[in-house]
Protein backbone atom coordinates (compact mmCIF):
# COMPACT_ATOMS: atom_id res chain seq x y z
CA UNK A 1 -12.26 -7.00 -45.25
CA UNK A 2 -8.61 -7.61 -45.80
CA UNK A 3 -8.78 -6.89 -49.48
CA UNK A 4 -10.33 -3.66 -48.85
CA UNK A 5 -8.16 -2.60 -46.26
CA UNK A 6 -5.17 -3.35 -49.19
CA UNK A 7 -7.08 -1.49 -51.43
CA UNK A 8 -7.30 1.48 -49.48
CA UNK A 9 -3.45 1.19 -48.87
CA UNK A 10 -2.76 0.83 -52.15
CA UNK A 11 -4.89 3.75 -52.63
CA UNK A 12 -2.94 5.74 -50.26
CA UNK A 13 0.19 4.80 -52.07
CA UNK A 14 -0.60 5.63 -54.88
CA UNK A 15 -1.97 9.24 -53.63
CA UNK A 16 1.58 9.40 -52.34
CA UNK A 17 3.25 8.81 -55.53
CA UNK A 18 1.08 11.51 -57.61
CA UNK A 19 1.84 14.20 -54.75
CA UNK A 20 5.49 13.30 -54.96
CA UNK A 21 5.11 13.65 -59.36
CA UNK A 22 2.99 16.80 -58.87
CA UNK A 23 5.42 18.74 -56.22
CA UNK A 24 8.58 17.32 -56.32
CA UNK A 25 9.66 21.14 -55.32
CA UNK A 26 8.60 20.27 -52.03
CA UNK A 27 10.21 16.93 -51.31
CA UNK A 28 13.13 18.15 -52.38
CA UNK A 29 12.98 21.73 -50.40
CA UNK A 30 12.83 19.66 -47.36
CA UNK A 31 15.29 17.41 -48.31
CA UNK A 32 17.38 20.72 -48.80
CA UNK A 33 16.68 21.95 -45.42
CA UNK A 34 17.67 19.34 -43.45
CA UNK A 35 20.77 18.40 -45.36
CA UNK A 36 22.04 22.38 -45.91
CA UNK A 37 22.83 22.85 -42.06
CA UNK A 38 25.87 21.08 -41.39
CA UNK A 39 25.95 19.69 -38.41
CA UNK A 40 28.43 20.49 -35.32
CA UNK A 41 31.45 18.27 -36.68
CA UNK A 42 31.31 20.04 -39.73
CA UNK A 43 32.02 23.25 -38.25
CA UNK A 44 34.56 22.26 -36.06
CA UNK A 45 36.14 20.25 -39.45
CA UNK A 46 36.32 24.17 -41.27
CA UNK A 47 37.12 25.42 -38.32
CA UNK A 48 40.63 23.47 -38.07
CA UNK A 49 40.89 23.73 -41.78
CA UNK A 50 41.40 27.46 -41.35
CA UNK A 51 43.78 27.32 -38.49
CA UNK A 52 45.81 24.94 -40.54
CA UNK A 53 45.67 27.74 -43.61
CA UNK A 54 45.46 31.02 -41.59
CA UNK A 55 46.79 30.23 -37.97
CA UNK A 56 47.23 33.33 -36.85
CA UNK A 57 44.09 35.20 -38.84
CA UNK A 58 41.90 32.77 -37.23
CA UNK A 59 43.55 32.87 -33.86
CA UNK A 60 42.94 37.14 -34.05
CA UNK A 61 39.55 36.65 -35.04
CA UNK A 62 38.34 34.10 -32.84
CA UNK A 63 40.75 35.86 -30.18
CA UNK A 64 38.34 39.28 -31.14
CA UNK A 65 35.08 37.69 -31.12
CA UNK A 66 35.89 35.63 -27.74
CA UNK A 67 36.99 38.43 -26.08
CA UNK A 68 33.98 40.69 -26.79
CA UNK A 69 31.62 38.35 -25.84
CA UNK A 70 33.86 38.09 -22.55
CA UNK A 71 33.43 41.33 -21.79
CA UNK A 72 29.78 42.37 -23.15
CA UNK A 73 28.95 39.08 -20.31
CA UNK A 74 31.13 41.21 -17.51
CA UNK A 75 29.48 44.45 -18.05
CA UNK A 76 26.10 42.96 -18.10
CA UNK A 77 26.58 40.74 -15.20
CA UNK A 78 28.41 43.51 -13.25
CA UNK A 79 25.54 46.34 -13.88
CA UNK A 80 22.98 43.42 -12.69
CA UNK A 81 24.68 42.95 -9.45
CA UNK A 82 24.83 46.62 -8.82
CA UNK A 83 21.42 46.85 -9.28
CA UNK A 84 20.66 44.12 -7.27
CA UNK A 85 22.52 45.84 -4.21
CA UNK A 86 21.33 49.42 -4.57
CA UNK A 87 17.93 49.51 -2.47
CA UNK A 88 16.78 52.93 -3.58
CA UNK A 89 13.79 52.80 -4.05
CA UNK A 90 10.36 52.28 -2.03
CA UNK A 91 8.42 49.34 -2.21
CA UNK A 92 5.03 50.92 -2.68
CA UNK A 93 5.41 54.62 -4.20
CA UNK A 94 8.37 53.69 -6.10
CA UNK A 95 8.03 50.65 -7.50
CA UNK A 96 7.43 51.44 -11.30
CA UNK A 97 10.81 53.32 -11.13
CA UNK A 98 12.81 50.34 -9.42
CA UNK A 99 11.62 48.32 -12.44
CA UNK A 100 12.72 50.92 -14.95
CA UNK A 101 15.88 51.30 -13.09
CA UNK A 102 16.82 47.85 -12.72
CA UNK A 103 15.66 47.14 -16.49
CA UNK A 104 18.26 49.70 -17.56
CA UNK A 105 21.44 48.55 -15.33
CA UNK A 106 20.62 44.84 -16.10
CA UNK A 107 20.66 46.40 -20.46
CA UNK A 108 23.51 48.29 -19.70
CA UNK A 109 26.96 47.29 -21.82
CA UNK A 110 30.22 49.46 -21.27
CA UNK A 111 31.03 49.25 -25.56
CA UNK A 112 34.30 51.17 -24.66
CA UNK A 113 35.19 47.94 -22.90
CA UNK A 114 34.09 45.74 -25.73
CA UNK A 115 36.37 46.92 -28.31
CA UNK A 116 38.79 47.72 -26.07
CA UNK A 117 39.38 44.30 -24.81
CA UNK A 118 38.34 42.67 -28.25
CA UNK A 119 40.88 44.41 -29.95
CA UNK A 120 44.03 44.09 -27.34
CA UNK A 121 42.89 40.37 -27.41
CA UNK A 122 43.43 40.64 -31.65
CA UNK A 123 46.24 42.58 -32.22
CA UNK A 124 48.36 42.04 -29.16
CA UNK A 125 47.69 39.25 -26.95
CA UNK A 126 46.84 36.67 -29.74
CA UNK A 127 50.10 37.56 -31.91
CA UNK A 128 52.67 37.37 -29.30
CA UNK A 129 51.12 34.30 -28.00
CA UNK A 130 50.84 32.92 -31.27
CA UNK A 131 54.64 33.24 -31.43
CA UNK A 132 55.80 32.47 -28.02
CA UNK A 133 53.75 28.92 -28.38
CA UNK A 134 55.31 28.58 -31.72
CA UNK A 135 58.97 29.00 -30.43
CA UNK A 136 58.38 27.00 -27.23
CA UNK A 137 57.54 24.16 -29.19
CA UNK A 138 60.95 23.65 -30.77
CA UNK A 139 63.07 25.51 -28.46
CA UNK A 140 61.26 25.34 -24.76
CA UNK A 141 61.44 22.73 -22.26
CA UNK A 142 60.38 19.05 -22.94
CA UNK A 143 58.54 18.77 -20.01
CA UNK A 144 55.14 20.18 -19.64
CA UNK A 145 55.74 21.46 -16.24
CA UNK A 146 58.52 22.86 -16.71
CA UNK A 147 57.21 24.73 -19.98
CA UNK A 148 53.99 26.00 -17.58
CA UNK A 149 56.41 27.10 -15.29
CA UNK A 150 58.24 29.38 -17.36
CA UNK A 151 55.36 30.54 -19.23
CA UNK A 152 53.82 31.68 -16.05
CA UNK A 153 57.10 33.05 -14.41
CA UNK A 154 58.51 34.37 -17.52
CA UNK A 155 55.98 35.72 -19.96
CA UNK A 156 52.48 36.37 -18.06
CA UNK A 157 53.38 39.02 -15.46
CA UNK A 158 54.94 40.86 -18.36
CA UNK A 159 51.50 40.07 -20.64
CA UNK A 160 49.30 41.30 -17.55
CA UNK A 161 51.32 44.52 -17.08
CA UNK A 162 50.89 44.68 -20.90
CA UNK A 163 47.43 44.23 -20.90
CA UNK A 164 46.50 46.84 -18.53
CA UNK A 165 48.49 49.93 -20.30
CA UNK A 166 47.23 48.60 -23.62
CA UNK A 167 43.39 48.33 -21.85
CA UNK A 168 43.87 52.11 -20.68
CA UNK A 169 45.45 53.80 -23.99
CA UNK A 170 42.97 52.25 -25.71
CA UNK A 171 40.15 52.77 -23.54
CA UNK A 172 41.18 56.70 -23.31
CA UNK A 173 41.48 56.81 -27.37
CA UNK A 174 38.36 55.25 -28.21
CA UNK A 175 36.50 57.67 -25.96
CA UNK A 176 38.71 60.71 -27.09
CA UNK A 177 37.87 59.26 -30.56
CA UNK A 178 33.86 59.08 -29.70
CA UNK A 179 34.22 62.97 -27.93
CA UNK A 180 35.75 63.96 -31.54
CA UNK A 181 33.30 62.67 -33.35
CA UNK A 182 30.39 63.61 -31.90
CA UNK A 183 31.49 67.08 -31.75
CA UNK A 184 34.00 67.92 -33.99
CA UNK A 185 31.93 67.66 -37.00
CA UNK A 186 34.26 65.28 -38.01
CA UNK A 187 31.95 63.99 -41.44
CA UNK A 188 31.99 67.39 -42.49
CA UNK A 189 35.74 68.45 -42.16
CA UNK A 190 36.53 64.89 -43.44
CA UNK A 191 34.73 65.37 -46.65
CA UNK A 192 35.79 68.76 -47.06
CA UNK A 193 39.55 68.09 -47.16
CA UNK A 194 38.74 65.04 -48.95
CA UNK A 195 37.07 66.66 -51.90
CA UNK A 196 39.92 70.03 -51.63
CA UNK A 197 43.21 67.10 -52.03
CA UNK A 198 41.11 64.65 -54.51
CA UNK A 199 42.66 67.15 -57.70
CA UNK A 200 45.86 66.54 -56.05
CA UNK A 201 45.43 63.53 -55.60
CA UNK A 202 44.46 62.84 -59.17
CA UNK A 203 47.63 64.62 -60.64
CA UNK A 204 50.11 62.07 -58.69
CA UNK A 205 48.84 58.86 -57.85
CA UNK A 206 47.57 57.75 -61.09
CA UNK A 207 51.05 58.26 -62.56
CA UNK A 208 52.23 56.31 -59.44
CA UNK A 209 50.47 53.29 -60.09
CA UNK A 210 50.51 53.29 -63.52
CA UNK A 211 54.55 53.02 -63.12
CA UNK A 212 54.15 50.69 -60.76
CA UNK A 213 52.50 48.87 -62.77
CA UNK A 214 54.01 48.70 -66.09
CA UNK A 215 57.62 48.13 -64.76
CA UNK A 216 57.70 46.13 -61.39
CA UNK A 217 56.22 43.01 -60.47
CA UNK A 218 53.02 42.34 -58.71
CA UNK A 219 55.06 41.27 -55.45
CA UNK A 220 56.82 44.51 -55.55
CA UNK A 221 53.54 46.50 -55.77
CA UNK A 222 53.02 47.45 -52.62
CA UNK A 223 56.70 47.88 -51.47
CA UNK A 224 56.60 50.41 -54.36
CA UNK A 225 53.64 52.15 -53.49
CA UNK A 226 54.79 52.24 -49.72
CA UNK A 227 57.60 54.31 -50.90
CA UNK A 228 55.44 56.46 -53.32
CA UNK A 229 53.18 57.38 -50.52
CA UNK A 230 56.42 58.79 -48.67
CA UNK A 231 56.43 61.76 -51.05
CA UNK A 232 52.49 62.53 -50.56
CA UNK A 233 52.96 61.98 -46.68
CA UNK A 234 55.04 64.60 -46.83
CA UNK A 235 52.76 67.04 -49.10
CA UNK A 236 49.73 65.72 -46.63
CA UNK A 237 51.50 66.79 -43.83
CA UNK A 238 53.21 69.85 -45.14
CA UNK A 239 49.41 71.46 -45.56
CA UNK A 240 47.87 69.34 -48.77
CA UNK A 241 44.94 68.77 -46.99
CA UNK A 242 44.44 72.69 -46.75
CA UNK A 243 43.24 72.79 -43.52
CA UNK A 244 39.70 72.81 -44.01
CA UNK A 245 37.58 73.82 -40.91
CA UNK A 246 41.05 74.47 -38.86
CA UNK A 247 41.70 77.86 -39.54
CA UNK A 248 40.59 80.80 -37.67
C-alpha cells in the first residue's frame, strides 16, 4: 500500500512537472500578476520621491485631486440630506416618484463646485502655502505653538477671505464660461477665426522661431518667443482674428 501511494505521488509530480514544461506561459503570467501590483509602501515610496523632485507640482496636484473629491462628497452628501428632509410625496399614490426623486438628489453633483474648489485648492491655496511653510521653516518661530499661533492669527483669516472671493469669481466664470458655450456657438466661431488668422499666422511665426532658433539658446527660447508674441498680441487684438461671427 505504501509503495503505491508513492507511486501515485510520484505520478502526480511528475504530471506537475510536464504541465509546468508544456505552459510555462501560465506559471509565469501568474507569477506576473501578483508581483506587477506594488503593494501600498511602494506607492507611498514614489509618492515621496516626487515631492522630493516636484514639491510643489505634486502638492497642486494632489491639492486638485483632494479637493475635488472633497467637494463631489459635500454635494452628494448635502443633496442626500435634502432629500431625506423634503416629505413631498405620498406614501401610497406617490411612491414610484419619491424613489425617482430621491434617486436623483442622492446622484446629484454641483461640477461648478468641483472645479471650482479643485482648482482654488491648485493654483492658489497650495502655492502660497507651499511658500509660507517653506519660509516659516527658516525664518518662523522655534516653537511649534508659537508657529500655530501665528499661522492661525496671521495668515488663515486672510486665506479664508481669499478663498471665498476666489470660490465666487470662479464659480461665476465657469458658469458664464458653460452659458457661452452652450450658446454662443463657440466651436464654430473658434474654428472660423482659427482657419481666417492660420495664413497670418504662417507668414510670421515660422520666421519667429526659426530666429529663435538659429541664434539664441534653448534657455532663452521661450523668453524670446514671449516677446515675439507681443507683436502678434497686438495684430490679434487690433482685428487679426477678423471678427468672424461678431459682426452685424
Amino acid at each position: 500500500m505504501k509503495s503505491n501511494r508513492a507511486d501515485a505521488m510520484e505520478r502526480t509530480d511528475d504530471d506537475a512537472d510536464t504541465d509546468m514544461e508544456l505552459h510555462p506561459r501560465h506559471a509565469n503570467s501568474s507569477r506576473n500578476t501578483s508581483s506587477s501590483i506594488p503593494p501600498p509602501s511602494e506607492w507611498l515610496n514614489r509618492y515621496n520621491q516626487l515631492l522630493d523632485r516636484y514639491p510643489l507640482q505634486t502638492k497642486m496636484c494632489t491639492s486638485f485631486l483632494v479637493s475635488a473629491f472633497g467637494s463631489a462628497l459635500g454635494s452628494y452628501l448635502s443633496a442626500s440630506a435634502t432629500n431625506n428632509r423634503d416629505k413631498i410625496c405620498a406614501r401610497d399614490d406617490h411612491a414610484m416618484n419619491c424613489t425617482s426623486k430621491r434617486e436623483s438628489a442622492l446622484t446629484k453633483i454641483n461640477w461648478v463646485d468641483v472645479f471650482s474648489y479643485a482648482i482654488h485648492g491648485a493654483l492658489i491655496n497650495t502655492p502660497i502655502c507651499h511658500y509660507w511653510y517653506e519660509w516659516m521653516s527658516v525664518h518662523g518661530p522655534k516653537s511649534n505653538t508659537a508657529s500655530v499661533l501665528v499661522d492661525q492669527l496671521v495668515v488663515q483669516p486672510p486665506l479664508l477671505a481669499l478663498m471665498f472671493v476666489s470660490l465666487d469669481v470662479l464659480r461665476a466664470s465657469i458658469r458664464a464660461a458653460l452659458h457661452q458655450f452652450r450658446e454662443g456657438d463657440v466651436i464654430s466661431k473658434s474654428a472660423m477665426n482659427a482657419l481666417h488668422v492660420l495664413p497670418d499666422s504662417w507668414r510670421f511665426w515660422p520666421f519667429a522661431v526659426y530666429f529663435t532658433f538659429k541664434f539664441l539658446k534653448k534657455k532663452h527660447y521661450t523668453v524670446a518667443l514671449n516677446l515675439c508674441s507681443v507683436a502678434w498680441t497686438v495684430y490679434l487684438a487690433r482685428g487679426g482674428t477678423g471678427q468672424v461671427g461678431d459682426k452685424e
